[in-house]
C-alpha atoms as a PDB file:
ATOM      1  CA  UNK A   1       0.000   0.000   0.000  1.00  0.00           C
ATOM      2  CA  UNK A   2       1.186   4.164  -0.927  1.00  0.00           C
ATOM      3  CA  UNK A   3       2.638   5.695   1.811  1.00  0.00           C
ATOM      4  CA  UNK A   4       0.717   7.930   3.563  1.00  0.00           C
ATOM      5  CA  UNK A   5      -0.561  11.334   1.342  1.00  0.00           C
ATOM      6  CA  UNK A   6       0.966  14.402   1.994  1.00  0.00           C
ATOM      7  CA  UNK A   7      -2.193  16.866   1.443  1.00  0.00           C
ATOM      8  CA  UNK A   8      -1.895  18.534   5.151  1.00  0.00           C
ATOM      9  CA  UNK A   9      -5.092  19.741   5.561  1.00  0.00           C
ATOM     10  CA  UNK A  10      -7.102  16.913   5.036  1.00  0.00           C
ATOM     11  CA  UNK A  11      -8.620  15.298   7.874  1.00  0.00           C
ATOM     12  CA  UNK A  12      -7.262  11.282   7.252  1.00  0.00           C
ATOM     13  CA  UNK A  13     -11.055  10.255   8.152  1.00  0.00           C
ATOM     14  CA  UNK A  14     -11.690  11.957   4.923  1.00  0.00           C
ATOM     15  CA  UNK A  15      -9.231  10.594   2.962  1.00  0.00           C
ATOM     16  CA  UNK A  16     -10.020   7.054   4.296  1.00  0.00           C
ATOM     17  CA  UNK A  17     -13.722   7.636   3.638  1.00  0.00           C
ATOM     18  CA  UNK A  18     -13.085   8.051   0.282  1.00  0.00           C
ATOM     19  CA  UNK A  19     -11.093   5.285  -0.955  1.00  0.00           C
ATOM     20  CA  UNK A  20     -14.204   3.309   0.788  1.00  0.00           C
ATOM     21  CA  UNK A  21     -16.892   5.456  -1.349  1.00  0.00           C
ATOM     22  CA  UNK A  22     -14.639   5.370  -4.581  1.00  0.00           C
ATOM     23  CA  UNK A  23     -14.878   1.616  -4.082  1.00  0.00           C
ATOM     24  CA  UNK A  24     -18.474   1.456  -3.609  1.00  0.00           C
ATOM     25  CA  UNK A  25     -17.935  -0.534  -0.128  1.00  0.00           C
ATOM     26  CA  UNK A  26     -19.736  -0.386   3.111  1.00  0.00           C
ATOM     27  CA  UNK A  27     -18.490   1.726   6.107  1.00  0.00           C
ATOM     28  CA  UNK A  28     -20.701   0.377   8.648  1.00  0.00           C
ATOM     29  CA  UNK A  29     -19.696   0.214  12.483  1.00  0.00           C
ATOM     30  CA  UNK A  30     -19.011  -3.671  12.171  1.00  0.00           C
ATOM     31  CA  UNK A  31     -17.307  -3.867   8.868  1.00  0.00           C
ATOM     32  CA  UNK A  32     -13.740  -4.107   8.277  1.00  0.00           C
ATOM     33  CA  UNK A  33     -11.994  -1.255   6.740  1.00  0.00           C
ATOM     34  CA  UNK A  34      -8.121  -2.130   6.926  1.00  0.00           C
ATOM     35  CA  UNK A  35      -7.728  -2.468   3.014  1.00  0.00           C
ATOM     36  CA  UNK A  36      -8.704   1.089   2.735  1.00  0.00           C
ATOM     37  CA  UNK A  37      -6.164   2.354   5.319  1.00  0.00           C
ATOM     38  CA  UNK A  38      -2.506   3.336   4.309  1.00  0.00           C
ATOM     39  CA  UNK A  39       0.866   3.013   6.437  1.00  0.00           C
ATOM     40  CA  UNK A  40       1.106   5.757   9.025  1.00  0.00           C
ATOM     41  CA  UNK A  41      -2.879   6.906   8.813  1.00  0.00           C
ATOM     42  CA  UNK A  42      -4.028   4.910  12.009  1.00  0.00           C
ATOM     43  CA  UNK A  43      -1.749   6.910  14.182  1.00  0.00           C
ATOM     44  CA  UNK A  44      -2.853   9.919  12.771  1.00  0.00           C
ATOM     45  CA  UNK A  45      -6.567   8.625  13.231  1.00  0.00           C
ATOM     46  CA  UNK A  46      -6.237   8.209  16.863  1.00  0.00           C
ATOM     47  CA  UNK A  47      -5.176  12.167  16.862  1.00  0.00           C
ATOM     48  CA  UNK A  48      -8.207  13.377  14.680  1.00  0.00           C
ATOM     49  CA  UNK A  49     -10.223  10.978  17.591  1.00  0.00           C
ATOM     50  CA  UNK A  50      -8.443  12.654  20.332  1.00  0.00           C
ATOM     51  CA  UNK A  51      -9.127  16.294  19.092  1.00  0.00           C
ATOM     52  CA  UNK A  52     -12.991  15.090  18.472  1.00  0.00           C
ATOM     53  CA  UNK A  53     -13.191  13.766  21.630  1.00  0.00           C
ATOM     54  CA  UNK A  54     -11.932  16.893  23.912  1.00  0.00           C
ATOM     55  CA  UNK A  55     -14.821  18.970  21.921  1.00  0.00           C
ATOM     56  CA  UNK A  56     -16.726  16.207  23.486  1.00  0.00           C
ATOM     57  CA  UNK A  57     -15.175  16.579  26.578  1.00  0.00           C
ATOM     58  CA  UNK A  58     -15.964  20.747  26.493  1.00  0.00           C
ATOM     59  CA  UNK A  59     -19.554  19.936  25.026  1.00  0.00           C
ATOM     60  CA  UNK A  60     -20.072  17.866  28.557  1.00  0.00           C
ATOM     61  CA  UNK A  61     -18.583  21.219  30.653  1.00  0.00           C
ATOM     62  CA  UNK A  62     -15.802  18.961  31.751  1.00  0.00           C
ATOM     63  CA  UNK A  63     -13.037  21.163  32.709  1.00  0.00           C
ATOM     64  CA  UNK A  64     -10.404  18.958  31.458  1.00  0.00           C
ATOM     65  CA  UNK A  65      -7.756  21.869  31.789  1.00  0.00           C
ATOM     66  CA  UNK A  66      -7.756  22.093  36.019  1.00  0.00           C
ATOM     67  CA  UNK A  67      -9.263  18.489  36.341  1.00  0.00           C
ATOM     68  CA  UNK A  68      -6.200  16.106  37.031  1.00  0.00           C
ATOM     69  CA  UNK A  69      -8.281  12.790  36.513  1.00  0.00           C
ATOM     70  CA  UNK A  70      -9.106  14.242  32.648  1.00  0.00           C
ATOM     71  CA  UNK A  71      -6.112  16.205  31.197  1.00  0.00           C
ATOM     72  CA  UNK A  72      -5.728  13.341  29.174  1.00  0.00           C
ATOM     73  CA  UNK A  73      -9.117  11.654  28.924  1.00  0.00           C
ATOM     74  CA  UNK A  74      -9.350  12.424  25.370  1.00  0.00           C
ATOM     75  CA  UNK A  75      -5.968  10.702  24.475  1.00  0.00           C
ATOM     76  CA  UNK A  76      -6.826   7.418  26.446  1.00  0.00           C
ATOM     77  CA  UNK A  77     -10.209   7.245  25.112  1.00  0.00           C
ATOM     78  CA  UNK A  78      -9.483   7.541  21.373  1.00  0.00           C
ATOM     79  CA  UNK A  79      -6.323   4.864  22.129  1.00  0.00           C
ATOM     80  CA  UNK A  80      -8.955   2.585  23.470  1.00  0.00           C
ATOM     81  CA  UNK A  81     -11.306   2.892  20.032  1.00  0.00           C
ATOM     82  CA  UNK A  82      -8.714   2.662  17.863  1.00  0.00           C
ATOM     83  CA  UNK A  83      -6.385   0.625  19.005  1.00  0.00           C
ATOM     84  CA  UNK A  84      -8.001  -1.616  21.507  1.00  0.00           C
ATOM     85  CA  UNK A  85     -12.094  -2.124  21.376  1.00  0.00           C
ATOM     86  CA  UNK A  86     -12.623  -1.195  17.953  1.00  0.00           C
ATOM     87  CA  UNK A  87      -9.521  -2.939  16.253  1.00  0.00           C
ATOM     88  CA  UNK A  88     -11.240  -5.224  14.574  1.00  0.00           C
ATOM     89  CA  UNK A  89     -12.247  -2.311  12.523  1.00  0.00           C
ATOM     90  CA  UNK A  90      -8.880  -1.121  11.125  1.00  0.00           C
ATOM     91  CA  UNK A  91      -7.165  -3.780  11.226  1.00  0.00           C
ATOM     92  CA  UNK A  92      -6.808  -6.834   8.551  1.00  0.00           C
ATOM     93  CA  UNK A  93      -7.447 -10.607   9.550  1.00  0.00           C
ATOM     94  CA  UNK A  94      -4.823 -12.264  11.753  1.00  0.00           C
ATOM     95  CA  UNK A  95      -3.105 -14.758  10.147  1.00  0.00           C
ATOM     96  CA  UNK A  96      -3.325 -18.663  10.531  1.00  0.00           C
ATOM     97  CA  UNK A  97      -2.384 -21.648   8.722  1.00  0.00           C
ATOM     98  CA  UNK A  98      -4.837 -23.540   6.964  1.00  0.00           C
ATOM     99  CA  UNK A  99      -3.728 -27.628   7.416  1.00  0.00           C
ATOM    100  CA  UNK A 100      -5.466 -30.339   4.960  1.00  0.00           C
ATOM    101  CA  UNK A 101      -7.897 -33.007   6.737  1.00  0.00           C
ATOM    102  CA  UNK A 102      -5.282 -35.297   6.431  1.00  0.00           C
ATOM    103  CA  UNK A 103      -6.882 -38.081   8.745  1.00  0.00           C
ATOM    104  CA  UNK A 104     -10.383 -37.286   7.246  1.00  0.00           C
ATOM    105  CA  UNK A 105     -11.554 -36.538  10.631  1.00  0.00           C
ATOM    106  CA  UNK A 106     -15.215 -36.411  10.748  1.00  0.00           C
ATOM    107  CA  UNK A 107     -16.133 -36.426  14.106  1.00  0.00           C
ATOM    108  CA  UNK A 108     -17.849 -33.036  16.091  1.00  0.00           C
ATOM    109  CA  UNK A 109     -15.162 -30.834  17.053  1.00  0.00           C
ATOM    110  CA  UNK A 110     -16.324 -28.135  19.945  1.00  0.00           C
ATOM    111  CA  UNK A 111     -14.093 -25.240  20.379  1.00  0.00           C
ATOM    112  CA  UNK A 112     -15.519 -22.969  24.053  1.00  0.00           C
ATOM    113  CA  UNK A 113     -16.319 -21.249  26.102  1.00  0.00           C
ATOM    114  CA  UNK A 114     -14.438 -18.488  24.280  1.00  0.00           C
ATOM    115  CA  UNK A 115     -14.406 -15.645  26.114  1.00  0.00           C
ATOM    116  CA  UNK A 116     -15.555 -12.390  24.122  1.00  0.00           C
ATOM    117  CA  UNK A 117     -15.980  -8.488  24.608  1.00  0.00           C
ATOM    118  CA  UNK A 118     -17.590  -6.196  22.422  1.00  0.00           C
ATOM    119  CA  UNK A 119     -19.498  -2.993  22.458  1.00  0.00           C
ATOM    120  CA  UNK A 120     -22.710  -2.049  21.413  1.00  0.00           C
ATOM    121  CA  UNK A 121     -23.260  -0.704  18.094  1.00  0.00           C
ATOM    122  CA  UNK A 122     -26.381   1.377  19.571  1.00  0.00           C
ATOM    123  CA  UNK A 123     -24.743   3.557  22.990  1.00  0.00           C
ATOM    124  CA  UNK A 124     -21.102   2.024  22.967  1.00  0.00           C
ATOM    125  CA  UNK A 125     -22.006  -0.135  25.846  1.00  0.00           C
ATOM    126  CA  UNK A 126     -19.126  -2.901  26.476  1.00  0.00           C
ATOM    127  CA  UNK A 127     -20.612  -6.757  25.891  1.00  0.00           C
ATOM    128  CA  UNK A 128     -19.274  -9.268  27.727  1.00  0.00           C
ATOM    129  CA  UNK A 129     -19.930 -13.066  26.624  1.00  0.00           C
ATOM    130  CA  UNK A 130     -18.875 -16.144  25.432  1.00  0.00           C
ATOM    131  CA  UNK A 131     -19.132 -18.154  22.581  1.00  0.00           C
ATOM    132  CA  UNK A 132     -18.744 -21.876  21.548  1.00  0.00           C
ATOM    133  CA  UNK A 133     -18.158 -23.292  18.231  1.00  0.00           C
ATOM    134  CA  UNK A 134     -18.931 -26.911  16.928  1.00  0.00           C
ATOM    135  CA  UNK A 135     -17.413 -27.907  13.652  1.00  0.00           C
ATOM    136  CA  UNK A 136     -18.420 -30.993  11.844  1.00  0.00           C
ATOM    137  CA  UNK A 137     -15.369 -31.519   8.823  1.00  0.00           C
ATOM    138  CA  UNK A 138     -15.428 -33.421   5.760  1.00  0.00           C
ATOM    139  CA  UNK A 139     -12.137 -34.791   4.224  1.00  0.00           C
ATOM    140  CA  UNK A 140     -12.024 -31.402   2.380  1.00  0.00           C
ATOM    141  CA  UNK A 141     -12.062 -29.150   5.207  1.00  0.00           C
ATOM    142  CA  UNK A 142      -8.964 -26.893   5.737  1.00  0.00           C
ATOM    143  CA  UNK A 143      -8.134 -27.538   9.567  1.00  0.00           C
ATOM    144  CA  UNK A 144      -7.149 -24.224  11.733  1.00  0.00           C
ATOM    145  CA  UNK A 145      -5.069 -24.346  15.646  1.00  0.00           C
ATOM    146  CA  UNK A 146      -7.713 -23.933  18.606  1.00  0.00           C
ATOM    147  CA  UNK A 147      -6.335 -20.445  19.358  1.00  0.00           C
ATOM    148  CA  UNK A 148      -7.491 -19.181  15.701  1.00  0.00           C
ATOM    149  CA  UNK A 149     -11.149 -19.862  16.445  1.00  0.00           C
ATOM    150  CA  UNK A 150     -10.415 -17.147  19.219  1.00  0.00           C
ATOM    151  CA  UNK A 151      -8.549 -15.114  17.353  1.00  0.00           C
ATOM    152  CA  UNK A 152     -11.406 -14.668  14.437  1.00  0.00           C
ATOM    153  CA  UNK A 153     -13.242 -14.353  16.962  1.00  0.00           C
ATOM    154  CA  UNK A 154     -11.846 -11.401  19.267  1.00  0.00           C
ATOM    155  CA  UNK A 155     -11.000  -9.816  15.331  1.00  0.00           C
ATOM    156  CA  UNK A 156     -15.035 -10.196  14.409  1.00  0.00           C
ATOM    157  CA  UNK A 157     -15.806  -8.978  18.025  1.00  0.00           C
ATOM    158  CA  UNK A 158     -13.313  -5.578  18.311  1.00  0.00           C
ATOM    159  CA  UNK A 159     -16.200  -3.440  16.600  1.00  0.00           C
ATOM    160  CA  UNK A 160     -19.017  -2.217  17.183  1.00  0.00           C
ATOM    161  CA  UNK A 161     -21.585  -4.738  17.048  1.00  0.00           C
ATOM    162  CA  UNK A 162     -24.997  -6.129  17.772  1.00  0.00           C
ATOM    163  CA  UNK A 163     -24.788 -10.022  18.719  1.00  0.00           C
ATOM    164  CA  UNK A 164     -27.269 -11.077  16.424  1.00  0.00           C
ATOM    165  CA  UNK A 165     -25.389 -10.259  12.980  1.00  0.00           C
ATOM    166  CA  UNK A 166     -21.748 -10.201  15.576  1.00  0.00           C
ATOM    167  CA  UNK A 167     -22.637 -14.138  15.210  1.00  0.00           C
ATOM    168  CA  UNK A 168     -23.590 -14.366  11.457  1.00  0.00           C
ATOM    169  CA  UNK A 169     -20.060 -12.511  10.728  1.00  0.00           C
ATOM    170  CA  UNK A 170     -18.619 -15.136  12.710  1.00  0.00           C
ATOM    171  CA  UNK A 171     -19.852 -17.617  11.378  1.00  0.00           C
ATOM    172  CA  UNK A 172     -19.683 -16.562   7.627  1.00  0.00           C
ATOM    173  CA  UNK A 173     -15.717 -16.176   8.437  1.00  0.00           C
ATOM    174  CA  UNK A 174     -15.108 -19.463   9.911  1.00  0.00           C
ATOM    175  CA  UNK A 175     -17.234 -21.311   7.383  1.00  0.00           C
ATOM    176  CA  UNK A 176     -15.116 -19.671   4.525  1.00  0.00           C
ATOM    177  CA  UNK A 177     -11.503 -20.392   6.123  1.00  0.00           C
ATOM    178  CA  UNK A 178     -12.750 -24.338   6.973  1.00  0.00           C
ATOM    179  CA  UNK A 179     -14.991 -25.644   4.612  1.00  0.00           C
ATOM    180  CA  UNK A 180     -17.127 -27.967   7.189  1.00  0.00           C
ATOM    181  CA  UNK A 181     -20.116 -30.008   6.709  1.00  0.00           C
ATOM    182  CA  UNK A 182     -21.739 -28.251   9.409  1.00  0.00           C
ATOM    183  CA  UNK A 183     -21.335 -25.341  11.787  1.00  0.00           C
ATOM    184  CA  UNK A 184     -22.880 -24.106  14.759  1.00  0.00           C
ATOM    185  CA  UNK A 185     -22.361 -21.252  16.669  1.00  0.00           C
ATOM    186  CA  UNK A 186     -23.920 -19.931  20.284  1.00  0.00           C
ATOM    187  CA  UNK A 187     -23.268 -17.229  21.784  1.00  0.00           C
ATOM    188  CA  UNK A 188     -24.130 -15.665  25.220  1.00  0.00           C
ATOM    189  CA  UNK A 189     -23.192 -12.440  26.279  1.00  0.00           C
ATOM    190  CA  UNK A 190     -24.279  -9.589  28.946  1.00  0.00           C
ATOM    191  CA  UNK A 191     -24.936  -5.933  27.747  1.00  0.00           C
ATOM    192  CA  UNK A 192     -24.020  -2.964  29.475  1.00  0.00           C
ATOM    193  CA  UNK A 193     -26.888  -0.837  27.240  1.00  0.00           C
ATOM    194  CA  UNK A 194     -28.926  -2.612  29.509  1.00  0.00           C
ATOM    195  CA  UNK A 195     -27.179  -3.114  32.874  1.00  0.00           C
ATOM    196  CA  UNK A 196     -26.052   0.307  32.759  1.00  0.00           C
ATOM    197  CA  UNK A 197     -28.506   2.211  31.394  1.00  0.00           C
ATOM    198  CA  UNK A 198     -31.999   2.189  30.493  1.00  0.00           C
ATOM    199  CA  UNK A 199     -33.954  -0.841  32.402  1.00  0.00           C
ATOM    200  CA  UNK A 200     -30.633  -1.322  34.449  1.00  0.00           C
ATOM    201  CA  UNK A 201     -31.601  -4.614  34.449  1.00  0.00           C
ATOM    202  CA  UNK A 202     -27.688  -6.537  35.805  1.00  0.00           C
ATOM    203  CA  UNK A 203     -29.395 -10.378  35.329  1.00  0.00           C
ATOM    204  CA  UNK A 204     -30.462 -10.091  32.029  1.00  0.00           C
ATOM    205  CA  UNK A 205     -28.525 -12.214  29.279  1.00  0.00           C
ATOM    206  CA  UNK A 206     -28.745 -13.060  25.309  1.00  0.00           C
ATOM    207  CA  UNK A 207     -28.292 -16.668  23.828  1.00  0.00           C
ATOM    208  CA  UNK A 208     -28.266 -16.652  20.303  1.00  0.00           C
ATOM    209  CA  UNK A 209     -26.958 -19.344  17.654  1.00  0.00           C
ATOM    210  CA  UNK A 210     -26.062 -19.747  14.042  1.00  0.00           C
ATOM    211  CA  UNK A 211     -26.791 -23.464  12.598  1.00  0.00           C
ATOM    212  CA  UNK A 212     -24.885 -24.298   9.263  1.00  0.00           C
ATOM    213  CA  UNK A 213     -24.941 -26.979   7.165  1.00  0.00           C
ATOM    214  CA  UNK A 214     -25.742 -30.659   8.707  1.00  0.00           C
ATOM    215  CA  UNK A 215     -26.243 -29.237  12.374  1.00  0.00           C
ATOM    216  CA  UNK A 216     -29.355 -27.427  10.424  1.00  0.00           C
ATOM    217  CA  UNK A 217     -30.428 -31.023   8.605  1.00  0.00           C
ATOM    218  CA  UNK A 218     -29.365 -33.023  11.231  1.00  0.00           C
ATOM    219  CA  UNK A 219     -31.602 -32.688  14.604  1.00  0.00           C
ATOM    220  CA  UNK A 220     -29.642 -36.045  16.405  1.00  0.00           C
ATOM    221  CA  UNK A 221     -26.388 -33.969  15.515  1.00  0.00           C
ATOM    222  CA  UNK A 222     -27.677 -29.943  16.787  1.00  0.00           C
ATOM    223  CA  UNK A 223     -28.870 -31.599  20.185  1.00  0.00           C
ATOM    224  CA  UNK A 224     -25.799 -33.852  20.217  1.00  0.00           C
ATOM    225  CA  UNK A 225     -23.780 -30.357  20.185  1.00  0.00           C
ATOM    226  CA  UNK A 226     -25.836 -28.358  22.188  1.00  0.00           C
ATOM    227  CA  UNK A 227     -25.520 -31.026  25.368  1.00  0.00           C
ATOM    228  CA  UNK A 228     -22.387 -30.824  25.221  1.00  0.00           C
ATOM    229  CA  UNK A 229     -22.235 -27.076  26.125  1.00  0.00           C
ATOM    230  CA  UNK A 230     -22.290 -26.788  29.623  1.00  0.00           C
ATOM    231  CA  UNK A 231     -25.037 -25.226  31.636  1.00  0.00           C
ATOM    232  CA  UNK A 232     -24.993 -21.289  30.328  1.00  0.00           C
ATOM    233  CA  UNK A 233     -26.014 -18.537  32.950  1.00  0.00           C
END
């Protein structure tokens, strides 16, 4: 990829946003934009979020000038969104070997609990969950390391997301890396947007799932996998 343009002046945001528009792609909060991001730009990034966020610091009369615990609120914020929660965003897929089904295994594989955070595509509320994964291969399917599963995982998960389509994502990704005869997904998580706010409700959980393949043909082989997932809650 170029090196980073030299037009000072430009907000990089800008620039970013329209290599994305030029290439008729989506810029929603979960999708990936690392392909439209040049060397150098996410640094700069994090300062255009850092100058954003102490107008949104002023905006909430926050005094960040005499107020020791917030001189530097703005900084730590925008590190967290760029670099931290929201990576998944701007950066590309991590890498992972893909192995032939040498063996022809073709026995249900369960990857979990995987532990996953998150925030809420709606207020920015953090999600908390976990997720398990069963796999069914064929002798064609590419076989991936344990850790990858949470590593696509934590990549689909560092945006903002709701759980619903957070789990489709997921499972669209791991069914094109592996190739399986089936694939199910469940996923349980705890949201601050509702713990924290609004109903303030601190029980309250979602269980979702995604069912690919034979665990959606197969009823013997979807309650097979789901008792073997221990007791959620």
């Amino acid at each position: 990829m170029k090196p980073v343009e030299q037009d000072i002046g430009t907000p990089v945001s800008v620039k970013i946003r329209e290599r994305i528009q030029a290439a008729r792609k989506r810029f929603h909060a979960n999708d990936n934009i690392a392909e439209f991001i040049q060397p150098g730009e996410l640094d700069a990034l994090l300062d255009e979020v850092e100058s954003k966020m102490k107008g949104v610091l002023s905006s909430l009369v926050i005094d960040t000038a005499h107020d020791h615990n917030t001189d530097d609120t703005a900084r730590r914020v925008a590190k967290m969104y760029v670099k931290e929660v929201f990576a998944g965003r701007y950066v590309k897929a991590p890498a992972m070997t893909e192995f032939p089904n040498a063996e022809h295994l073709n026995e249900l594989m369960i990857v979990g609990p995987i532990t996953v955070r998150s925030a809420c595509s709606h207020h920015f509320c953090p999600i908390m969950g976990k997720i398990w994964i069963g796999v069914l291969p064929n002798e064609h399917t590419n076989v991936i390391g344990l850790s990858k599963y949470a590593r696509l995982a934590e990549w689909v998960m560092g945006r903002p997301q709701i759980q619903e389509e957070a789990v489709v994502q997921l499972a669209d990704l791991i069914q094109q890396k592996t190739r399986p005869d089936g694939l199910a997904i469940v996923m349980e998580a705890s949201h601050f947007c509702m713990s924290w706010r609004g109903v303030k409700d601190v029980d309250s959980k979602m269980i979702n799932s995604v069912m690919r393949g034979s665990f959606l043909k197969d009823a013997n082989l979807r309650r097979e996998f789901l008792s073997l997932i221990p007791q959620k809650g």
